[in-house]
PDB file of N, CA and C in Angstrom:
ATOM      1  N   UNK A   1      17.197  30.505   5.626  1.00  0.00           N
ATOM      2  CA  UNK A   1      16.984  29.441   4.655  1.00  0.00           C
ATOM      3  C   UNK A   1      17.018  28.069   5.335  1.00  0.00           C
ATOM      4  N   UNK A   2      17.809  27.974   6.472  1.00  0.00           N
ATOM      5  CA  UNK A   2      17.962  26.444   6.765  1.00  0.00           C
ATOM      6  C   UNK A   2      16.512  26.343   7.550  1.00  0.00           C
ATOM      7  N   UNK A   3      16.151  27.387   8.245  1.00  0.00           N
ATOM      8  CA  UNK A   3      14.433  26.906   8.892  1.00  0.00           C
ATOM      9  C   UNK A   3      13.390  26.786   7.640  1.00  0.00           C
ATOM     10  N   UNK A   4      13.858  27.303   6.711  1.00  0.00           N
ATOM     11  CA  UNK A   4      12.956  26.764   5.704  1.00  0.00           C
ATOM     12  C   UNK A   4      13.108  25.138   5.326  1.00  0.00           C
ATOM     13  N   UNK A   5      14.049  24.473   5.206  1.00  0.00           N
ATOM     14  CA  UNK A   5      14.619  23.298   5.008  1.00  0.00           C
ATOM     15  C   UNK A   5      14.296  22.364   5.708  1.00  0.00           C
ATOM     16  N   UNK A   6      14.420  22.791   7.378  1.00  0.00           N
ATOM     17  CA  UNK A   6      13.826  21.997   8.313  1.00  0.00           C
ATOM     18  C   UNK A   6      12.796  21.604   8.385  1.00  0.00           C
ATOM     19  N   UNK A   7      11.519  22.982   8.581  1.00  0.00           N
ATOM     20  CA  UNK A   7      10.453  23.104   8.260  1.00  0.00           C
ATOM     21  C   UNK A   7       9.668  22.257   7.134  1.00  0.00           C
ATOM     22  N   UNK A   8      10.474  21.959   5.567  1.00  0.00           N
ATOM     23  CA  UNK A   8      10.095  20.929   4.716  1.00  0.00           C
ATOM     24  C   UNK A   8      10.187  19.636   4.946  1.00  0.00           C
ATOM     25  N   UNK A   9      11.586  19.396   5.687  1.00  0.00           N
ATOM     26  CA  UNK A   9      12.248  18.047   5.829  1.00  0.00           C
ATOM     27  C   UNK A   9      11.158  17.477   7.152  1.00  0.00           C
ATOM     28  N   UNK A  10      11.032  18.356   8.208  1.00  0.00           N
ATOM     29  CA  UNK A  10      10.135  17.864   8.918  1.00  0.00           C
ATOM     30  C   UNK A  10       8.663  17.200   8.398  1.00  0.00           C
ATOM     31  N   UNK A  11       7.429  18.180   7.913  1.00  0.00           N
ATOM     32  CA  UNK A  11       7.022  18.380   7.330  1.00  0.00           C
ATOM     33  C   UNK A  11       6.390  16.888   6.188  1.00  0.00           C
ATOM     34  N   UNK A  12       7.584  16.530   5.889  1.00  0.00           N
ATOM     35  CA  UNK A  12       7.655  15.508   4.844  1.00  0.00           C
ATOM     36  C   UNK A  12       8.004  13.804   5.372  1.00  0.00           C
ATOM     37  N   UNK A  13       8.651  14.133   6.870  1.00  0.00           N
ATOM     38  CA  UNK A  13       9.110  12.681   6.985  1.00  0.00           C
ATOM     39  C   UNK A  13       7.444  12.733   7.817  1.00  0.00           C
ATOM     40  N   UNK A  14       6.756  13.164   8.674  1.00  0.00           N
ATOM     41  CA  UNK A  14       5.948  12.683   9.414  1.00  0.00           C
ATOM     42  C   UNK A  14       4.579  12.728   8.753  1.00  0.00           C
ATOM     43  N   UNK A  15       4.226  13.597   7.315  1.00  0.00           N
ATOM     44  CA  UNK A  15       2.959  13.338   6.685  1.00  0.00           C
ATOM     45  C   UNK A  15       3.921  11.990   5.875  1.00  0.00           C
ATOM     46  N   UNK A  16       4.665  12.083   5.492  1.00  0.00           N
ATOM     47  CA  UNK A  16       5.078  10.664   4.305  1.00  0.00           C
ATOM     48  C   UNK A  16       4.479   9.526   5.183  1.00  0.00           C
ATOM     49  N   UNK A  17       5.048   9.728   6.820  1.00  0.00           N
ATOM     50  CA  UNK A  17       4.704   8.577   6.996  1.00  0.00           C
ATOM     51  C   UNK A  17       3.012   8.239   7.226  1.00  0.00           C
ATOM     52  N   UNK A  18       2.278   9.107   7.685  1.00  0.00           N
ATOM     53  CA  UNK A  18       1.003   9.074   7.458  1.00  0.00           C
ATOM     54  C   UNK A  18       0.423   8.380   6.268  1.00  0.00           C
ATOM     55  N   UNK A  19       0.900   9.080   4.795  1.00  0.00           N
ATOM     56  CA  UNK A  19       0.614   8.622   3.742  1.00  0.00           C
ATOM     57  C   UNK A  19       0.790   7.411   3.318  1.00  0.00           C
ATOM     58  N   UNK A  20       2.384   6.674   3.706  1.00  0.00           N
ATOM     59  CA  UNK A  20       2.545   5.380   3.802  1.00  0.00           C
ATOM     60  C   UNK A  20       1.673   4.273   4.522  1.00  0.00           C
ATOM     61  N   UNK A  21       1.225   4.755   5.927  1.00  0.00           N
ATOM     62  CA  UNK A  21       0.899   3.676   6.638  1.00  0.00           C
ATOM     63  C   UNK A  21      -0.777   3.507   5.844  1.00  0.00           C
ATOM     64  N   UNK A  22      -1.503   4.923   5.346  1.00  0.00           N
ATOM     65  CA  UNK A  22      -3.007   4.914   4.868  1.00  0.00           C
ATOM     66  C   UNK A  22      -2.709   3.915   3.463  1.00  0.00           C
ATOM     67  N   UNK A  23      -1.597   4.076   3.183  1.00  0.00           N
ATOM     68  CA  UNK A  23      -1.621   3.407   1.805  1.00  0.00           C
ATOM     69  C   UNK A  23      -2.006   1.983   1.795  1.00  0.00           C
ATOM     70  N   UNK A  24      -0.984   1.618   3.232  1.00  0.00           N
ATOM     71  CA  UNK A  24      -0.729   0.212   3.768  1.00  0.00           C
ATOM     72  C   UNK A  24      -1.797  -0.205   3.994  1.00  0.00           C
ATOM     73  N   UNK A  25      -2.877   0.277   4.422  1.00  0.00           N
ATOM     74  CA  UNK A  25      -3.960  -0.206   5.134  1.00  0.00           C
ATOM     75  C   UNK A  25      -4.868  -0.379   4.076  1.00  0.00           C
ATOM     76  N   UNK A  26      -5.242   0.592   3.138  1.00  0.00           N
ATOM     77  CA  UNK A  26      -5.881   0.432   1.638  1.00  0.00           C
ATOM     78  C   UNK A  26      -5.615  -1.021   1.672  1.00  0.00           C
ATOM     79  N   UNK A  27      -4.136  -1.277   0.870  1.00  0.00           N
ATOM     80  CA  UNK A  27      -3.804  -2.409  -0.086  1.00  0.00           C
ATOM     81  C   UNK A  27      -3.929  -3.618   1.022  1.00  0.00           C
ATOM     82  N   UNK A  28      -4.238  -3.769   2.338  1.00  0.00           N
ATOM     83  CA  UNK A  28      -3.943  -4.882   2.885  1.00  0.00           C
ATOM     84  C   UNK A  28      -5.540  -4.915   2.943  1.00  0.00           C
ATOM     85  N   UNK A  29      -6.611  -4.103   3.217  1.00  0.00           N
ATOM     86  CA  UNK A  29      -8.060  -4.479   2.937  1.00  0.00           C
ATOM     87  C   UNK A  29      -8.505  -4.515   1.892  1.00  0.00           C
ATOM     88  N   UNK A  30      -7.740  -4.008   0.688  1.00  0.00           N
ATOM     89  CA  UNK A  30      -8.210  -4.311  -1.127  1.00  0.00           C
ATOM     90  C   UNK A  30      -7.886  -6.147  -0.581  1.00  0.00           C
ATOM     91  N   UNK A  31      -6.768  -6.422  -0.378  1.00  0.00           N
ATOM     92  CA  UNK A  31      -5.880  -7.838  -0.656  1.00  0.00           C
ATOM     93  C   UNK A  31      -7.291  -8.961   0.544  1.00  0.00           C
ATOM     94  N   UNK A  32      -7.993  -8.352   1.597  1.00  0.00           N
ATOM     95  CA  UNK A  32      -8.463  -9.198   2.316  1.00  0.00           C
ATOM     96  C   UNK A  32      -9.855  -9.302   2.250  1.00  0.00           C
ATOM     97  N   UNK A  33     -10.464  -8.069   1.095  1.00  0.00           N
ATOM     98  CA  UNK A  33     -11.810  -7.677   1.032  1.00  0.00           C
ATOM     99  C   UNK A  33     -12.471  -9.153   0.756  1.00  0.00           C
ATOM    100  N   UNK A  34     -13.744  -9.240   1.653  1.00  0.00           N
ATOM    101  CA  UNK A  34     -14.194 -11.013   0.809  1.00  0.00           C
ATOM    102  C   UNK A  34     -14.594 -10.868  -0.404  1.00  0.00           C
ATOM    103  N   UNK A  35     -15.005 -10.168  -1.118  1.00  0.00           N
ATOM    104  CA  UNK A  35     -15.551 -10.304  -2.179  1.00  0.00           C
ATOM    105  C   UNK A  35     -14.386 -10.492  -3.136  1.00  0.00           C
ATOM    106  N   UNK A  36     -13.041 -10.291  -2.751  1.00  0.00           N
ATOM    107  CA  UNK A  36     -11.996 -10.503  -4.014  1.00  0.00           C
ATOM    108  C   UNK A  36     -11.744 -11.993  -3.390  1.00  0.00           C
ATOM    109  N   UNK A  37     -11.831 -12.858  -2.705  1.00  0.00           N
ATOM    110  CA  UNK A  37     -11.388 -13.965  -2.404  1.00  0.00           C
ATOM    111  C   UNK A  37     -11.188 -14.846  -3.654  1.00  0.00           C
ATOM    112  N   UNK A  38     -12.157 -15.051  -4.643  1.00  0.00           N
ATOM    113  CA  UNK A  38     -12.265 -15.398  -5.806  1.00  0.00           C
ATOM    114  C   UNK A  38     -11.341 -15.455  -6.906  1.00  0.00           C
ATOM    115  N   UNK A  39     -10.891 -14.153  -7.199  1.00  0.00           N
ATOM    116  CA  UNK A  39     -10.028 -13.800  -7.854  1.00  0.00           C
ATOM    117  C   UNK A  39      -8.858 -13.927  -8.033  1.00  0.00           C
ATOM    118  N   UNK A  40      -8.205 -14.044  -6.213  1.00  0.00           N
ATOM    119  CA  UNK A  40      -7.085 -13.937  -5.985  1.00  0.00           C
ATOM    120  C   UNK A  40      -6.425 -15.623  -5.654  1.00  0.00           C
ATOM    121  N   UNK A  41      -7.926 -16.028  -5.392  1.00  0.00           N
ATOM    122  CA  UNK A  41      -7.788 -17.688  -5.377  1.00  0.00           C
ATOM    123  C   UNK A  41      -7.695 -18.186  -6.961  1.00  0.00           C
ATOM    124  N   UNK A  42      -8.145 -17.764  -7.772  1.00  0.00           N
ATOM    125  CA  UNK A  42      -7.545 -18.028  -9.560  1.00  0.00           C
ATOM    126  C   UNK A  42      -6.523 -17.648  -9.537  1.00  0.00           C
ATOM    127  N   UNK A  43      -6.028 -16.417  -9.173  1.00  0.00           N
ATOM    128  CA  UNK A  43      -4.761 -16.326  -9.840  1.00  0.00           C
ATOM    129  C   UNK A  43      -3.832 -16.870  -8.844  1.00  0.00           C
ATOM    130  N   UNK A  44      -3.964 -17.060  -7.760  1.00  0.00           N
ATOM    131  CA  UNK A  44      -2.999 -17.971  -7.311  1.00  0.00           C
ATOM    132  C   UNK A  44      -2.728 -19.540  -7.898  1.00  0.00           C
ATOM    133  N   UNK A  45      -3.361 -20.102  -8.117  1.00  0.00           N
ATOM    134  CA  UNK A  45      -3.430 -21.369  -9.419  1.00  0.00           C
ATOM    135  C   UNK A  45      -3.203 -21.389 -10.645  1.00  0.00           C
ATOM    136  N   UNK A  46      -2.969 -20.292 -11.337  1.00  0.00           N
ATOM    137  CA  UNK A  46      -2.302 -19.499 -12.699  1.00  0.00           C
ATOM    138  C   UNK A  46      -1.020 -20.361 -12.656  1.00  0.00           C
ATOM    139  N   UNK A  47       0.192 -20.098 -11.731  1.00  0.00           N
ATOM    140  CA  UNK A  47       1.323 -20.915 -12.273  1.00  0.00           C
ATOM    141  C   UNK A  47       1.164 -22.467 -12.311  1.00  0.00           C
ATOM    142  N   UNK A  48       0.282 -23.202 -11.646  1.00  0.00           N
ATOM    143  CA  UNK A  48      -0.070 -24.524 -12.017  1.00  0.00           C
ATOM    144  C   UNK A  48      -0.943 -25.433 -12.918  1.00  0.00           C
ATOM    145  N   UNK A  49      -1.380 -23.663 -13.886  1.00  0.00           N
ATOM    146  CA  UNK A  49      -2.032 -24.766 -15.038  1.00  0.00           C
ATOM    147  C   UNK A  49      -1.111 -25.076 -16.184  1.00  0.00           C
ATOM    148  N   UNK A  50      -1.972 -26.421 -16.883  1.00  0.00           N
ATOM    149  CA  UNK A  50      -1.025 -26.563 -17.740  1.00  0.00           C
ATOM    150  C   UNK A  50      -1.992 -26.320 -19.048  1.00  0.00           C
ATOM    151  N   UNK A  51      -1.676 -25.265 -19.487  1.00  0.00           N
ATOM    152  CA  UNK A  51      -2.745 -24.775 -21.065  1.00  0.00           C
ATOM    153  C   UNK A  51      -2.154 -25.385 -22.323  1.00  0.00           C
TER     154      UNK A  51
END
């Protein structure tokens, strides 16, 4: 049973981290794509309007 355990625990820390870093890389080229430049430049000016 404990090589089963290992086997998961292993298993899980070195795809997690795979999964983490692909995630990372997604959201930092969603966040730099040019075509959102626009968007993200409005809503950064959101807390300084006065409606």
């Amino acid at each position: 049973m404990s090589a089963t355990y290992r086997f998961l625990a292993e298993f899980a820390q070195s795809w997690g981290l795979v999964y983490f870093v692909t995630v990372f890389m997604i959201v930092v080229a969603y966040a730099l794509w040019p075509s959102n430049k626009q968007k993200f430049d409005e809503a950064s000016r959101m807390p300084l309007r006065e409606d």
